[in-house]
Protein backbone atom coordinates (compact mmCIF):
# COMPACT_ATOMS: atom_id res chain seq x y z
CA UNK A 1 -36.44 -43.14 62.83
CA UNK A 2 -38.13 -44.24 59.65
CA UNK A 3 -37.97 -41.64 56.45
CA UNK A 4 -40.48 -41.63 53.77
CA UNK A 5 -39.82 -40.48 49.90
CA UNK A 6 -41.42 -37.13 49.43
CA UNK A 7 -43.50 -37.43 46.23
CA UNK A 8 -43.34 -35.08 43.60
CA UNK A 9 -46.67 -34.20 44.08
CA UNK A 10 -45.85 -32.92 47.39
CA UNK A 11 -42.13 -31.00 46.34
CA UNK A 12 -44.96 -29.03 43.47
CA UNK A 13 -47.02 -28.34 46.20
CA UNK A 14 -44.60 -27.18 48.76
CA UNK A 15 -43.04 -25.00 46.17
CA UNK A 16 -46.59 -23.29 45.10
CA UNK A 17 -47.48 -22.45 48.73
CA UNK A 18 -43.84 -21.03 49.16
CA UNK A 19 -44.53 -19.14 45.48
CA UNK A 20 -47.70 -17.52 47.10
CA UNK A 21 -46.27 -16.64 50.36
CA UNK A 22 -43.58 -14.62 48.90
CA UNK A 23 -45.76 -12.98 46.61
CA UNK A 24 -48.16 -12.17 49.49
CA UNK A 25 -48.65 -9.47 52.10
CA UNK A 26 -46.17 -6.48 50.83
CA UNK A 27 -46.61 -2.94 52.44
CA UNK A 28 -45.08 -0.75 49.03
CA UNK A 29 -43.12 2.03 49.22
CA UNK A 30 -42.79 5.70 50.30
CA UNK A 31 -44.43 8.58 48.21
CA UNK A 32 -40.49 9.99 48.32
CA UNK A 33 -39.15 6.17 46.08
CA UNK A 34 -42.38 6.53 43.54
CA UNK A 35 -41.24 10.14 43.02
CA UNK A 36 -36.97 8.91 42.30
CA UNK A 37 -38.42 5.97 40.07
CA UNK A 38 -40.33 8.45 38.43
CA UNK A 39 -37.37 10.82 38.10
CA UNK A 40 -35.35 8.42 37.13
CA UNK A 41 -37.33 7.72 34.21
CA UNK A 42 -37.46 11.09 33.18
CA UNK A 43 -34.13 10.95 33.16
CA UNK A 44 -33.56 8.20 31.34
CA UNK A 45 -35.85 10.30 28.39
CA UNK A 46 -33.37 12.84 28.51
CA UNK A 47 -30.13 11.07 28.29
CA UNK A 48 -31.81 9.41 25.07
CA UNK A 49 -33.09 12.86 23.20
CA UNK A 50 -28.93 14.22 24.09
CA UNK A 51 -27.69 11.68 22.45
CA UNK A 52 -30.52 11.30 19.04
CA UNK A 53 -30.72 15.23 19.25
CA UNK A 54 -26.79 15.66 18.98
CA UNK A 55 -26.58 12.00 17.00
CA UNK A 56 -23.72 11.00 18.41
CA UNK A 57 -24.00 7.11 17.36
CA UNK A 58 -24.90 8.70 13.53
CA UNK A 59 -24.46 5.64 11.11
CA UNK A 60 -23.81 3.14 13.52
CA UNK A 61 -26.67 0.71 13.70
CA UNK A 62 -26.09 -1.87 16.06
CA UNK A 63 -24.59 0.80 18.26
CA UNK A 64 -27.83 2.30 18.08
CA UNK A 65 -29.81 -0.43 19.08
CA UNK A 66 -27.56 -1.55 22.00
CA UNK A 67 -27.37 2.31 23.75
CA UNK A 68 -31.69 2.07 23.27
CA UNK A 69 -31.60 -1.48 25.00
CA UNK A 70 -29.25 -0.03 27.32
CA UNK A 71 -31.55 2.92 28.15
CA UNK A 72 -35.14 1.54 27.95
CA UNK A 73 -34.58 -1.87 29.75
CA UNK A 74 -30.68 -2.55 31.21
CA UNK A 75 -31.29 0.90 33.16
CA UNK A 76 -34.38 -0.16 34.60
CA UNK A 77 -33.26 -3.24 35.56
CA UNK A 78 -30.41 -1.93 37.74
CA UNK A 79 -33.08 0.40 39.38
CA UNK A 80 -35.25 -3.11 40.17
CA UNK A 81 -32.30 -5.31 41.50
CA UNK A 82 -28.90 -3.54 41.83
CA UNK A 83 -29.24 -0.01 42.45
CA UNK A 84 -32.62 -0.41 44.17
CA UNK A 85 -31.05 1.04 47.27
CA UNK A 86 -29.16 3.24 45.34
CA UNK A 87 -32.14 5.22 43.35
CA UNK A 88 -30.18 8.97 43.98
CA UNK A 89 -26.47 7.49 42.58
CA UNK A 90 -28.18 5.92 39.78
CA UNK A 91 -29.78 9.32 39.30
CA UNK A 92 -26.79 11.11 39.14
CA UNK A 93 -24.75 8.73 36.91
CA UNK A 94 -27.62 9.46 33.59
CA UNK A 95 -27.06 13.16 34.71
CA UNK A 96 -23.77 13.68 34.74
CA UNK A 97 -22.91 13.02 30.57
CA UNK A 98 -25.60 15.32 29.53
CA UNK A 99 -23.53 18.54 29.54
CA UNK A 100 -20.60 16.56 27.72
CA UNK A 101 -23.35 15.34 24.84
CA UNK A 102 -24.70 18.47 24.94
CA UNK A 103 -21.68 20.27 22.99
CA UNK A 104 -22.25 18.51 20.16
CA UNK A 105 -24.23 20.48 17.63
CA UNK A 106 -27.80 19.64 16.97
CA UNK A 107 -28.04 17.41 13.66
CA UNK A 108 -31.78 16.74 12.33
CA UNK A 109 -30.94 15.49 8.94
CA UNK A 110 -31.66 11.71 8.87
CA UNK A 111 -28.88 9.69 7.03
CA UNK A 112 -29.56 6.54 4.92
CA UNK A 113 -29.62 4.72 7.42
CA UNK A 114 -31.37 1.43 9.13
CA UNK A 115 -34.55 3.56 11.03
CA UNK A 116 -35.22 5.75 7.30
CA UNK A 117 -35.31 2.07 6.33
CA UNK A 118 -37.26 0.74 8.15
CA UNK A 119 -39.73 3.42 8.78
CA UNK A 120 -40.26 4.55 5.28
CA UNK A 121 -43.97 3.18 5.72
CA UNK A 122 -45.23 5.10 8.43
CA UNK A 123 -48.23 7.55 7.71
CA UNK A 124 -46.64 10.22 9.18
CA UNK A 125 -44.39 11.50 6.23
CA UNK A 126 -41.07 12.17 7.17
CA UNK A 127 -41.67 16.23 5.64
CA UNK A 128 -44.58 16.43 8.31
CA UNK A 129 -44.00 17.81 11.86
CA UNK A 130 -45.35 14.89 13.84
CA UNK A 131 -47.31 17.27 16.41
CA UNK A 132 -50.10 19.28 14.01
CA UNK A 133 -51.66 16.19 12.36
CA UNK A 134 -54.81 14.85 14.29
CA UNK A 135 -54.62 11.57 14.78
CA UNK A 136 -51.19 11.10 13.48
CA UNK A 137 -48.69 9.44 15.62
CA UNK A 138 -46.59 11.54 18.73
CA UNK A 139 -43.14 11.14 19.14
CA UNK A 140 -43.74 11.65 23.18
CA UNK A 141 -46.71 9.24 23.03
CA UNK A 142 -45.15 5.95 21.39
CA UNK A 143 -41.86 7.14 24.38
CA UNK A 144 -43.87 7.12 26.90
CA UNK A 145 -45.93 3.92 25.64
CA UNK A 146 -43.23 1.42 25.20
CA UNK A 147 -41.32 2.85 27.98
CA UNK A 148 -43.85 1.52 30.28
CA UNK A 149 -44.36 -1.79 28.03
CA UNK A 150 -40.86 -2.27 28.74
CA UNK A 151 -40.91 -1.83 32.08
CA UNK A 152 -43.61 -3.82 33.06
CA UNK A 153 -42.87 -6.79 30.97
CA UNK A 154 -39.27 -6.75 33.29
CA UNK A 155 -41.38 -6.17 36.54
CA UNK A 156 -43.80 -9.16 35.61
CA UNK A 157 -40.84 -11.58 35.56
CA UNK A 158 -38.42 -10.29 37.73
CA UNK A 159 -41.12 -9.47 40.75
CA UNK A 160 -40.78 -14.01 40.88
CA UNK A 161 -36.72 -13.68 41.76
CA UNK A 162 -35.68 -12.61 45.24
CA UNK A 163 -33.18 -10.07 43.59
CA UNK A 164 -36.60 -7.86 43.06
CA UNK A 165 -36.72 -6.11 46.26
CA UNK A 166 -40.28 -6.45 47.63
CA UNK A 167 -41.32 -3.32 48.55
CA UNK A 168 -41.64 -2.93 44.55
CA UNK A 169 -44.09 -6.06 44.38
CA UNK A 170 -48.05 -5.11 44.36
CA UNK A 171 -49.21 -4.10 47.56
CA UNK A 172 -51.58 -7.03 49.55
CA UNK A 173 -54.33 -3.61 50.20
CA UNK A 174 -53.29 -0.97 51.80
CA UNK A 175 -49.99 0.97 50.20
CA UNK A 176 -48.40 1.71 46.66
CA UNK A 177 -45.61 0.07 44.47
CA UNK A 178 -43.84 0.67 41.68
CA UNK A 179 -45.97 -2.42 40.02
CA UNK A 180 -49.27 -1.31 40.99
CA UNK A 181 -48.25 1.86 39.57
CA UNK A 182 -47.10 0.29 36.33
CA UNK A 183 -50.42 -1.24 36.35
CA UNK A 184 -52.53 2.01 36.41
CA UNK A 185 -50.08 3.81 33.88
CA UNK A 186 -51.18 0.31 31.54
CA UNK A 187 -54.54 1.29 31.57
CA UNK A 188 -53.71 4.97 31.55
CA UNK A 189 -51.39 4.51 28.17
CA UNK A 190 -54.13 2.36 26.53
CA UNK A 191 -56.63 5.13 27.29
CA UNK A 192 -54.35 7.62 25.36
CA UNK A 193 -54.73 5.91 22.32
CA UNK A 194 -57.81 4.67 22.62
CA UNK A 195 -59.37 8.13 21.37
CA UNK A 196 -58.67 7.47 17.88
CA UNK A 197 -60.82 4.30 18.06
CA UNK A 198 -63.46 6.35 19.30
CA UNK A 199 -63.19 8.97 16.85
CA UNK A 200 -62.98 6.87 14.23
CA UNK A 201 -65.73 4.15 14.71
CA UNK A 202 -67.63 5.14 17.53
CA UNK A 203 -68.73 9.17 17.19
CA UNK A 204 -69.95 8.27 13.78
CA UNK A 205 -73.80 8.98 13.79
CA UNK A 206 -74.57 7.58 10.77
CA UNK A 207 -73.12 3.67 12.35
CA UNK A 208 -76.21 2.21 14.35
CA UNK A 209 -75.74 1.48 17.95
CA UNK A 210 -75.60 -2.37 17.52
CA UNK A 211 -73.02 -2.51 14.79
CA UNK A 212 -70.56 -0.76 17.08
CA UNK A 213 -71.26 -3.28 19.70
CA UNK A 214 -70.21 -5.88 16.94
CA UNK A 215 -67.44 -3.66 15.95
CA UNK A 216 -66.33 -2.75 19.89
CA UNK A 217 -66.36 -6.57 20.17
CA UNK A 218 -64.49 -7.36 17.49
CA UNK A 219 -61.51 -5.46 18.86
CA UNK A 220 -61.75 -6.47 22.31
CA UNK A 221 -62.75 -10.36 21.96
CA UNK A 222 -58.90 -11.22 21.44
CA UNK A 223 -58.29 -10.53 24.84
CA UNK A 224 -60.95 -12.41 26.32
CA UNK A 225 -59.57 -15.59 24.79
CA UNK A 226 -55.69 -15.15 26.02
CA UNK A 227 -57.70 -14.65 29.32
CA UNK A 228 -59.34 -17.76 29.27
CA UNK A 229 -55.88 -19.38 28.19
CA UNK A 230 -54.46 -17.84 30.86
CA UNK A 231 -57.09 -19.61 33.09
CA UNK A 232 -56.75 -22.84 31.40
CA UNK A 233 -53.03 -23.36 31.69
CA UNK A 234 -52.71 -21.90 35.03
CA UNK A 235 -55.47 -24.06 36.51
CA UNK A 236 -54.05 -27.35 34.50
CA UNK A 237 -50.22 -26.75 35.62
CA UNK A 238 -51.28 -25.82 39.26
CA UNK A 239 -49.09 -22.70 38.63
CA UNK A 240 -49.23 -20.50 42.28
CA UNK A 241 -51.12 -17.72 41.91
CA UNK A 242 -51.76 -14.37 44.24
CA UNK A 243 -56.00 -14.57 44.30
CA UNK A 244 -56.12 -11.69 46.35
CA UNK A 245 -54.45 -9.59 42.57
CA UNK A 246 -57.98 -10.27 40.79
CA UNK A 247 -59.97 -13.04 42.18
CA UNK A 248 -59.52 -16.99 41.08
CA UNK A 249 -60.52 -16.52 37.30
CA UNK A 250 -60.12 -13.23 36.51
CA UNK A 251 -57.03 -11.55 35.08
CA UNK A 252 -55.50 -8.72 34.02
CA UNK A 253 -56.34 -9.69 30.06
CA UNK A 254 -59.95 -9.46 31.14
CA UNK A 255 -59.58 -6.09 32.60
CA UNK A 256 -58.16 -4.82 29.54
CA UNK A 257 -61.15 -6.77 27.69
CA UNK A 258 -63.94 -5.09 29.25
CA UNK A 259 -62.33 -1.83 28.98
CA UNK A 260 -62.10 -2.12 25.28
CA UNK A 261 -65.04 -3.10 25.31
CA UNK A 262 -66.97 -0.58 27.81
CA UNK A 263 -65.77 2.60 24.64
CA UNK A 264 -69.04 2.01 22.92
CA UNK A 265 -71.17 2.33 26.15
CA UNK A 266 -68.97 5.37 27.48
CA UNK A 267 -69.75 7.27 23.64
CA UNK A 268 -73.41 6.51 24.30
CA UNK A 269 -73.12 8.64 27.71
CA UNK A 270 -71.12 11.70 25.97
CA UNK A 271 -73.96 12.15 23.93
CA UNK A 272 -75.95 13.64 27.16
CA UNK A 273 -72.63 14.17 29.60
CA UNK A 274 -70.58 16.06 26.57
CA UNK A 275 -67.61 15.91 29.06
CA UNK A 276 -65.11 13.12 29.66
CA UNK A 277 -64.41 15.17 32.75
CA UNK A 278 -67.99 15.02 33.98
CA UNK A 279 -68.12 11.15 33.18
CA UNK A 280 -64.71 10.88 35.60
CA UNK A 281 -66.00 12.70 38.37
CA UNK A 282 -68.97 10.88 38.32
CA UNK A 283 -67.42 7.40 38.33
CA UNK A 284 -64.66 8.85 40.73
CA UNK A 285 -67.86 9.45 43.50
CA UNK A 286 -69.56 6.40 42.35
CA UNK A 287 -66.15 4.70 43.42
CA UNK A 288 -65.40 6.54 46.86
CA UNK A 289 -69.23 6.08 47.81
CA UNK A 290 -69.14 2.25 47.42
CA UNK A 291 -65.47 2.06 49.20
CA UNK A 292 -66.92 3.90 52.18
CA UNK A 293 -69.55 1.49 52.43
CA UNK A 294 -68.62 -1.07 55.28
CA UNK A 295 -70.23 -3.74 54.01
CA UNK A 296 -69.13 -3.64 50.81
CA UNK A 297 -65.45 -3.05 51.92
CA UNK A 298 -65.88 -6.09 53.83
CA UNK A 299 -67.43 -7.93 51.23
CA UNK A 300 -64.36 -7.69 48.63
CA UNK A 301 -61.52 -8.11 51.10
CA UNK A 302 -62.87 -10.59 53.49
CA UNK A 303 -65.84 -12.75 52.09
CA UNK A 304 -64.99 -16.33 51.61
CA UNK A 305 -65.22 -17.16 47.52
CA UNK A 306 -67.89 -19.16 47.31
CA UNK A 307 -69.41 -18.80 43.97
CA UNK A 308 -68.25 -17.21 40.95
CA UNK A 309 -69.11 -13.82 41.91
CA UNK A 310 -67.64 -13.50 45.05
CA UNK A 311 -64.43 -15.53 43.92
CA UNK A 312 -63.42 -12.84 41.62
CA UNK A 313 -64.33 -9.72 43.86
CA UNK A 314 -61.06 -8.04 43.55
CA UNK A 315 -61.89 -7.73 39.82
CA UNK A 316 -65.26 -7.02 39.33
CA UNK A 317 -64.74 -4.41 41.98
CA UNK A 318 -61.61 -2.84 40.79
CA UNK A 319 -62.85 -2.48 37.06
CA UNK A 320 -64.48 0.67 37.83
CA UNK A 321 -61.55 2.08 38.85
CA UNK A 322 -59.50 1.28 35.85
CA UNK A 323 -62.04 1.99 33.95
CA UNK A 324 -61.93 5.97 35.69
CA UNK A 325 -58.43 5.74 34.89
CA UNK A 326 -58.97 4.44 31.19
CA UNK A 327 -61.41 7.56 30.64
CA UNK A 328 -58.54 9.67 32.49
CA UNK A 329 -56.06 8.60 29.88
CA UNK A 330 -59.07 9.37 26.83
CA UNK A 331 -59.27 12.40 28.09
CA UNK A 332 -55.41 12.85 27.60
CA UNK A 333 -55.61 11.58 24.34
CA UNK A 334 -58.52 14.28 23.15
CA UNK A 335 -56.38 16.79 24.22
CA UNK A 336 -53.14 15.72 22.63
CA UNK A 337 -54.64 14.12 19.39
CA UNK A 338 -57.72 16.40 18.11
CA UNK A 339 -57.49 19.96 20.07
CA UNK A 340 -53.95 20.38 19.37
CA UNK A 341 -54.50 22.04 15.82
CA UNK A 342 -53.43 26.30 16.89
CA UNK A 343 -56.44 28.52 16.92
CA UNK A 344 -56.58 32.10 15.47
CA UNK A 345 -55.63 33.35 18.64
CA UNK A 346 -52.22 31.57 18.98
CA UNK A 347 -49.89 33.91 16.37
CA UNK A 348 -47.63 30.77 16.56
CA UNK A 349 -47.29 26.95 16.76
CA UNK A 350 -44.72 27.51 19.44
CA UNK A 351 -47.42 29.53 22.13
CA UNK A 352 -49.97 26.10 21.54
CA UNK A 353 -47.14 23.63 21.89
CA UNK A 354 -46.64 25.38 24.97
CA UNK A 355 -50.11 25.41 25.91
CA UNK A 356 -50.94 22.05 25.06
CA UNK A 357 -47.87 21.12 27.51
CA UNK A 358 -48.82 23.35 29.99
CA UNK A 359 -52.87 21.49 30.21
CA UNK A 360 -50.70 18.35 30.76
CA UNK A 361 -48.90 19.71 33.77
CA UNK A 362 -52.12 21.57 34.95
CA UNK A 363 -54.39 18.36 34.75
CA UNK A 364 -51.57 16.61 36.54
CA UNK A 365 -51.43 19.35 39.43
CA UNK A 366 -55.47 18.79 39.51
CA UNK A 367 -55.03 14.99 39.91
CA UNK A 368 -52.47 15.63 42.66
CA UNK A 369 -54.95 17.90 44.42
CA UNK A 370 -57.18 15.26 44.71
CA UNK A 371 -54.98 12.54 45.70
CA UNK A 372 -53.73 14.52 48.61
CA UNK A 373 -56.63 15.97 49.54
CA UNK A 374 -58.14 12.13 49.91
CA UNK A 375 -54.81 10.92 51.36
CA UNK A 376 -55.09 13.33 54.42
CA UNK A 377 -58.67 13.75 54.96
CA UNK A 378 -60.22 10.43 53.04
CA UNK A 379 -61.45 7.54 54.99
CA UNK A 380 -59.23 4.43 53.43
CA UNK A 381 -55.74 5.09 52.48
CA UNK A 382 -54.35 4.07 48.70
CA UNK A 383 -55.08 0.29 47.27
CA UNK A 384 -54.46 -0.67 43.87
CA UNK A 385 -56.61 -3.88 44.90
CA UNK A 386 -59.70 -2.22 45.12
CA UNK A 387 -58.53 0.86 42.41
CA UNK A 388 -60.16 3.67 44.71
CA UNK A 389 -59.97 6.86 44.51
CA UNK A 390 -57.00 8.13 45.97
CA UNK A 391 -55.32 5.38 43.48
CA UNK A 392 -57.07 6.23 40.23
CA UNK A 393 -56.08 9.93 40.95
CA UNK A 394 -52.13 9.01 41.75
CA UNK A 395 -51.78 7.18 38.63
CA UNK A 396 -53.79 10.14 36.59
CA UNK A 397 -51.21 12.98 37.85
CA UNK A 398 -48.59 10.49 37.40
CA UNK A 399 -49.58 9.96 33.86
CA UNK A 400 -50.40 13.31 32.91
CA UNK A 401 -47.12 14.57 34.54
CA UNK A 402 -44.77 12.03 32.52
CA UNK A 403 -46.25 12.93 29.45
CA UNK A 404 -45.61 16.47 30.05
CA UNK A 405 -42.49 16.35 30.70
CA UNK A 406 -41.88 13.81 27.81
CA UNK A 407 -43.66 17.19 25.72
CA UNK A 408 -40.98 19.35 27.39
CA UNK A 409 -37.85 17.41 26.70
CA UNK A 410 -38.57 16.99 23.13
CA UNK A 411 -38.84 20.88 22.55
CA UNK A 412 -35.69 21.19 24.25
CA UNK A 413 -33.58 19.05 22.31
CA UNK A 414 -35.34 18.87 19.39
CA UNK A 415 -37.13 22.18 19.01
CA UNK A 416 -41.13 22.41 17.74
CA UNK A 417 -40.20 21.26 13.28
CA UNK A 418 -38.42 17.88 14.65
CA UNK A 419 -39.84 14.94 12.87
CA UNK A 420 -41.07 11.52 14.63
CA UNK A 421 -38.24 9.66 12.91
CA UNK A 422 -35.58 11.56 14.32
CA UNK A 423 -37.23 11.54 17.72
CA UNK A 424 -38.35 8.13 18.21
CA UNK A 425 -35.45 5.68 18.96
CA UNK A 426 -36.68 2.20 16.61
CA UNK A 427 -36.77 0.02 19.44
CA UNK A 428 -39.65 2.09 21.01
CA UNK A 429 -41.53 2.54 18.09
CA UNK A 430 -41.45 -1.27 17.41
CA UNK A 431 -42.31 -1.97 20.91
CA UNK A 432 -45.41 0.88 20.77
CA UNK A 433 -46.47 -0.45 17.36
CA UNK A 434 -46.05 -4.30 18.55
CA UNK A 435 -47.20 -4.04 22.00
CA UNK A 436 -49.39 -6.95 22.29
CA UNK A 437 -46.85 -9.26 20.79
CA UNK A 438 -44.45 -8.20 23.45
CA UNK A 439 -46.42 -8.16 26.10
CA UNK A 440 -47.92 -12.07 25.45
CA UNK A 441 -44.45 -12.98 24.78
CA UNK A 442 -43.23 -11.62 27.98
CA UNK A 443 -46.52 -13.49 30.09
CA UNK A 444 -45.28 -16.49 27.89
CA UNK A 445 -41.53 -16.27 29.37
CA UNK A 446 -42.71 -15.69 32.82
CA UNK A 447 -44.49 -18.77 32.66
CA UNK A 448 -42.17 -20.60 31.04
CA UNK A 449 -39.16 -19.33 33.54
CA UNK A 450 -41.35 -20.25 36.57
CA UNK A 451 -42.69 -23.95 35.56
CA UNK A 452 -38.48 -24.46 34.25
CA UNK A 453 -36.81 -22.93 37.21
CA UNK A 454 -37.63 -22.56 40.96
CA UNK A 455 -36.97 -18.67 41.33
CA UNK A 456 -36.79 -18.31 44.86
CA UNK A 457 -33.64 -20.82 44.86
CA UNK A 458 -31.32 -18.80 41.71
CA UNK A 459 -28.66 -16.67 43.02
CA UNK A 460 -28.98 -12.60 42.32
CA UNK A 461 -26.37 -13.04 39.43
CA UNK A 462 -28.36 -16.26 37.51
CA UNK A 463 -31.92 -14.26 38.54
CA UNK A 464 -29.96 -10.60 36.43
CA UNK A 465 -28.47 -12.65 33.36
CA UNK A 466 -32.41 -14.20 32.99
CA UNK A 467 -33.86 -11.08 33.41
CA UNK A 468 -31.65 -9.61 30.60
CA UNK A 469 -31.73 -12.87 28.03
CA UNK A 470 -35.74 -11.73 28.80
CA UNK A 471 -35.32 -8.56 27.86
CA UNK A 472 -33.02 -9.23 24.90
CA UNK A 473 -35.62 -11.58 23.56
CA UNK A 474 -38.43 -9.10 23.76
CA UNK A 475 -36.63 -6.60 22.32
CA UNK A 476 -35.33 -8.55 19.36
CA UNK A 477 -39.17 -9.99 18.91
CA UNK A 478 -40.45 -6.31 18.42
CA UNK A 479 -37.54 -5.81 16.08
CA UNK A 480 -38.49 -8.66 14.06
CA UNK A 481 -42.16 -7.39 14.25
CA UNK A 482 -41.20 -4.40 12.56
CA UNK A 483 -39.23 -5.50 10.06
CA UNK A 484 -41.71 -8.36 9.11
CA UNK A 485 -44.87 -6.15 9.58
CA UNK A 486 -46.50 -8.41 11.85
CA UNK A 487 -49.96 -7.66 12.85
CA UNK A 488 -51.66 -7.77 16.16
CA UNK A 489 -52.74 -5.03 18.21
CA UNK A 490 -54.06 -3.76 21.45
């Protein structure tokens, strides 16, 4: 029988189709895993603020740095490769030194140290409590920001190695995952922040309407070009791709574009709405109505893509759902950022600490209301594909609940006059304040990793020791960021 020499032509090919079939047709996870991951993550908050409440590693730098690698990205990658079965045990191990660290007595006083160092140029003075100033930075904010930066640069690479179990990859359309729930807490995170944009360039009467277009542009246009980058080396290296995500063209960078952009149009509507809240239920029923529609359901998951329109359904479609959950996390960030100063009626800053904790939880109980009440008696169950509106109110309760309890462990270990420098591990803060630095360099590595290496053929042990090298060099870049005061933000 006569062979032929496979080109390499055909060896690229073979290995793209195989690339898109495993990152194809996944089911997610049970409600009961989302709610360990989440735990777990909790957790993972509270074994940090033990040890920086109690400073146990006091003067010992790289030490330091090494137990907030260990935390923030070597715990979540056993919970996405080795412990993934194991989500209770892994639990229970964070748990279990607590009541040790917790003898030591609380120390506040920062030594002269690396982090006084290094942060000596923050606005927030270090004899400011980080919680009254509006606008100022929130310990529990830039946590709960680079947590989920770190996370979901790891999940972006490691979802392309088979040690990534794949009920964690992003659902085809019907489910939820712990990626397409990293996705919507993106988006939610960015929303948080977002508010001081708003009140800052866009509430300002005296700016004309068209200049904060230009201005709204000007801040969002940098992600429209590493979106058409994206496009350009992904089309020119034949790189596999999952067009059922976004569509053929569109990406996640132009997601994130048009929702920087859509802040100057979404002002213009407060002026007559005066509620964020009235603005989310109304794109929350403008959502459900369209999903409900047959035709238009049909349209986005089935029609063939056949001009530009219909090739990048999944995106166009989705955006308004993000976009709900963008205004979700503004909404957040109004609350947390400028009504947190104490009124008259609170005698102390500890009852409206407790309040303003409290609205987290309470929004977050709202948000589950919904989400249930849709999951039982809605017509289409959860899909982070088309962002509907059982999804958009999952990742809003989610989000609202994390940063409450964020709120609630820092009182308890740190009490309400703790200052963001002794709160805020440096790794997160340079990861927060360097966030689009880290998360290009992490799409950069992926790429990089997958055009080098085929990642479906690496053992579990060669897929870990990349994953962590990834995470070192991430971690080290934001490091390097800070110390360098590099520039270039979400």
């Amino acid at each position: 029988m006569e062979s032929y020499p496979v080109s390499q032509k055909d060896v690229k090919s073979s290995y793209k189709l195989q690339k898109e079939t495993f990152m194809s047709g996944h089911t997610g996870q049970s409600m009961i895993e989302i709610c360990l991951h989440m735990s777990i993550i909790v957790f993972m908050h509270v074994f940090s603020a033990a040890l920086r409440s109690r400073r146990v590693n006091e003067g010992y730098e790289i030490l330091t740095f090494l137990i907030e690698f260990g935390i923030y990205y070597i715990i979540p990658l056993f919970f996405v490769t080795i412990f993934s079965s194991h989500l209770f045990f892994l639990a229970i191990i964070l748990l279990i030194p607590i009541p040790f660290i917790w003898r030591y007595p609380k120390a506040f006083k920062t030594g002269k140290n690396l982090t006084r160092k290094v942060r000596k140029g923050l606005k927030n003075p270090l004899n400011n409590n980080n919680i009254v100033n509006n606008g100022e930075l929130r310990s529990y904010i830039t946590i709960h920001r680079a947590a989920v930066m770190l996370i979901t640069c790891l999940s972006i690479l490691a979802v392309d190695f088979r040690i990534f179990p794949r009920k964690f990859a992003k659902v085809e359309t019907w489910g939820i995952s712990l990626m397409d729930l990293g996705v919507g807490f993106f988006v939610f995170s960015s929303g948080v922040v977002a508010i001081k944009s708003i009140k800052k360039n866009y509430e300002k009467k005296t700016i004309s309407f068209s200049k904060k277009l230009v201005l709204c542009f000007k801040q969002s246009y940098m992600f429209f070009v590493i979106g058409f980058i994206r496009i350009l080396i992904t089309k020119a290296s034949d790189y596999p791709e999952h067009v059922t995500e976004y569509g053929v063209h569109w990406n996640f960078f132009f997601t994130l574009g048009f929702l920087s952009l859509s802040l100057v149009f979404l002002q213009f509507l407060r002026q007559y709405l005066k509620s964020y809240l009235v603005i989310i239920a109304l794109l929350l029923i403008c959502n459900e109505s369209l999903t409900r529609k047959e035709h238009v359901l049909t349209y986005v998951l089935n029609a063939s893509r056949t001009n530009l329109i219909s090739s990048n359904k999944e995106g166009l479609f989705s955006f308004i759902g993000y976009l709900t959950i963008y205004l979700a996390g503004i909404h957040i960030g109004e609350h947390i950022f400028y009504r947190s100063l104490p009124s008259k009626k609170d005698k102390s800053i500890t009852i409206y600490q407790y309040k303003t904790t409290l609205k987290m939880f309470l929004y977050s109980i709202l948000y589950f209301i919904v989400y249930f009440y849709f999951l039982f008696f809605g017509k289409y169950p959860i899909s982070r594909r088309l962002a509907n509106l059982p999804y958009v109110s999952l990742v809003s309760a989610c989000g609202c609940g994390a940063i409450g309890c964020n709120m609630l462990i820092e009182f308890i270990f740190y009490g309400l006059s703790s200052k963001y420098t002794d709160t805020v591990p440096l790794l997160l803060h340079s990861v927060n304040k360097h966030g689009l630095i880290v998360f290009l360099t992490a799409n950069i590595i992926t790429g990089l990793v997958n055009s080098l290496i085929n990642t479906l053929e690496v053992s579990n042990i060669v897929g870990f020791l990349i994953l962590l090298i990834h995470g070192i060099i991430i971690s080290g870049l934001a490091l390097i960021a800070e110390f360098k005061n590099w520039s270039l933000k979400f």
